[in-house]
C-alpha atoms as a PDB file:
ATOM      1  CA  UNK A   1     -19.738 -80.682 143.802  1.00  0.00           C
ATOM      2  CA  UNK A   2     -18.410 -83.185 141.410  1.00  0.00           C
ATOM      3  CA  UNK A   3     -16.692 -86.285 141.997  1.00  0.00           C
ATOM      4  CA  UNK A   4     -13.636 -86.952 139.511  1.00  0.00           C
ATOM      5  CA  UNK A   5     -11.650 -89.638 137.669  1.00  0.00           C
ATOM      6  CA  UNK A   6      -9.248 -90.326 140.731  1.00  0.00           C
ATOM      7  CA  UNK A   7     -12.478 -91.642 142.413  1.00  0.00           C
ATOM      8  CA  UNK A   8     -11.157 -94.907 143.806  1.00  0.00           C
ATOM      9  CA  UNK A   9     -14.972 -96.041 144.958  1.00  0.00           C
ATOM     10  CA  UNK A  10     -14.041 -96.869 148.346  1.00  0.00           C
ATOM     11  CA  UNK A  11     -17.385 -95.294 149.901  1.00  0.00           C
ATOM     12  CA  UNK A  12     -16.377 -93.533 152.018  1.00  0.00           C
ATOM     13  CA  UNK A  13     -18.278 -90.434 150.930  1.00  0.00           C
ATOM     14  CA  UNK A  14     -21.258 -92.377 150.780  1.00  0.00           C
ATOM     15  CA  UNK A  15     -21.088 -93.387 154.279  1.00  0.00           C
ATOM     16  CA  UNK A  16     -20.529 -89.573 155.073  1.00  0.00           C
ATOM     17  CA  UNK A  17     -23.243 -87.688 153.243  1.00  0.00           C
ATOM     18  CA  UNK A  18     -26.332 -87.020 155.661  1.00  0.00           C
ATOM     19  CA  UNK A  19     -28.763 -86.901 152.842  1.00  0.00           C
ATOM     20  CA  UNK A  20     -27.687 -89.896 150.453  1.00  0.00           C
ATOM     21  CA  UNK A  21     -27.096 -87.694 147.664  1.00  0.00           C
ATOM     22  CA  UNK A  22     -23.781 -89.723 146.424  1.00  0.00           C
ATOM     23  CA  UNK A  23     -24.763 -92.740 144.561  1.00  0.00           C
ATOM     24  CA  UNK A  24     -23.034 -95.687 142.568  1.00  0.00           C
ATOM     25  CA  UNK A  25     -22.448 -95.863 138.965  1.00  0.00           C
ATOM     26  CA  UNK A  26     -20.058 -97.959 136.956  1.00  0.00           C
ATOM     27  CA  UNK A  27     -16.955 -97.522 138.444  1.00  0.00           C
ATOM     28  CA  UNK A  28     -17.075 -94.514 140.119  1.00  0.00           C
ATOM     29  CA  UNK A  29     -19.941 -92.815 142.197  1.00  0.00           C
ATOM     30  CA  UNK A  30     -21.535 -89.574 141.402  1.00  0.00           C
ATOM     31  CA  UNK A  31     -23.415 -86.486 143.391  1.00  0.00           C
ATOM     32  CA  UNK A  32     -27.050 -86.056 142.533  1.00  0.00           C
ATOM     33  CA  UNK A  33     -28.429 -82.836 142.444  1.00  0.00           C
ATOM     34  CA  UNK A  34     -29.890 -83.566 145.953  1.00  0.00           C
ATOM     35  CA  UNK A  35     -26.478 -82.554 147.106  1.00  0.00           C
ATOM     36  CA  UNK A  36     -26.613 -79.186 149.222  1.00  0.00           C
ATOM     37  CA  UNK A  37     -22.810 -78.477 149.331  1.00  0.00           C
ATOM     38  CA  UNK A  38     -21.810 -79.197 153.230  1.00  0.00           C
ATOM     39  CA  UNK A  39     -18.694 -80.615 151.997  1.00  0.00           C
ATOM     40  CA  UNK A  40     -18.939 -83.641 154.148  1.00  0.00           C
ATOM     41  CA  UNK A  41     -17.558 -85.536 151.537  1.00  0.00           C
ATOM     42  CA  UNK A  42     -14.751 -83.675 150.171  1.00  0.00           C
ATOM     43  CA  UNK A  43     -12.999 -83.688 153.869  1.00  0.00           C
ATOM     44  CA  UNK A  44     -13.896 -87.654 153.821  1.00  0.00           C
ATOM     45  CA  UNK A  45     -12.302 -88.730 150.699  1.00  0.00           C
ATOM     46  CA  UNK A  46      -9.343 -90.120 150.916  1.00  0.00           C
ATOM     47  CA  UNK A  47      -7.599 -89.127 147.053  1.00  0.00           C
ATOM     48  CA  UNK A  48      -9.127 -85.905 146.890  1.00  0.00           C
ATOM     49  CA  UNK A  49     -11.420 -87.009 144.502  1.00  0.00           C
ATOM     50  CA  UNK A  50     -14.457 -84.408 145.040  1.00  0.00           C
ATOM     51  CA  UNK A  51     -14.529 -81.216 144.071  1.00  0.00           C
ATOM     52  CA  UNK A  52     -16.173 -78.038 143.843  1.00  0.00           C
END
């Protein structure tokens, strides 16, 4: 999984990965290779902003 450009940092992913594995960088946030692909996120995020 990998979190793109149109990443608009709302949080929303964050708030809907079980395992904290989506953390905040600069200006956008980023999956960490704890990540074990439930795709939690990519159904939460709002821009489509997370892919595979």
């Amino acid at each position: 999984m990998k979190i793109t450009d149109e990443c608009i940092a709302c949080g929303t992913c964050v708030d809907n990965c079980g395992i904290d594995a989506i953390v905040e960088t600069d200006e956008i946030y980023m999956i960490t290779g704890d990540c074990t692909d439930c795709g939690a996120c990519v159904s939460s995020c709002p821009v489509d902003a997370i892919v595979e």
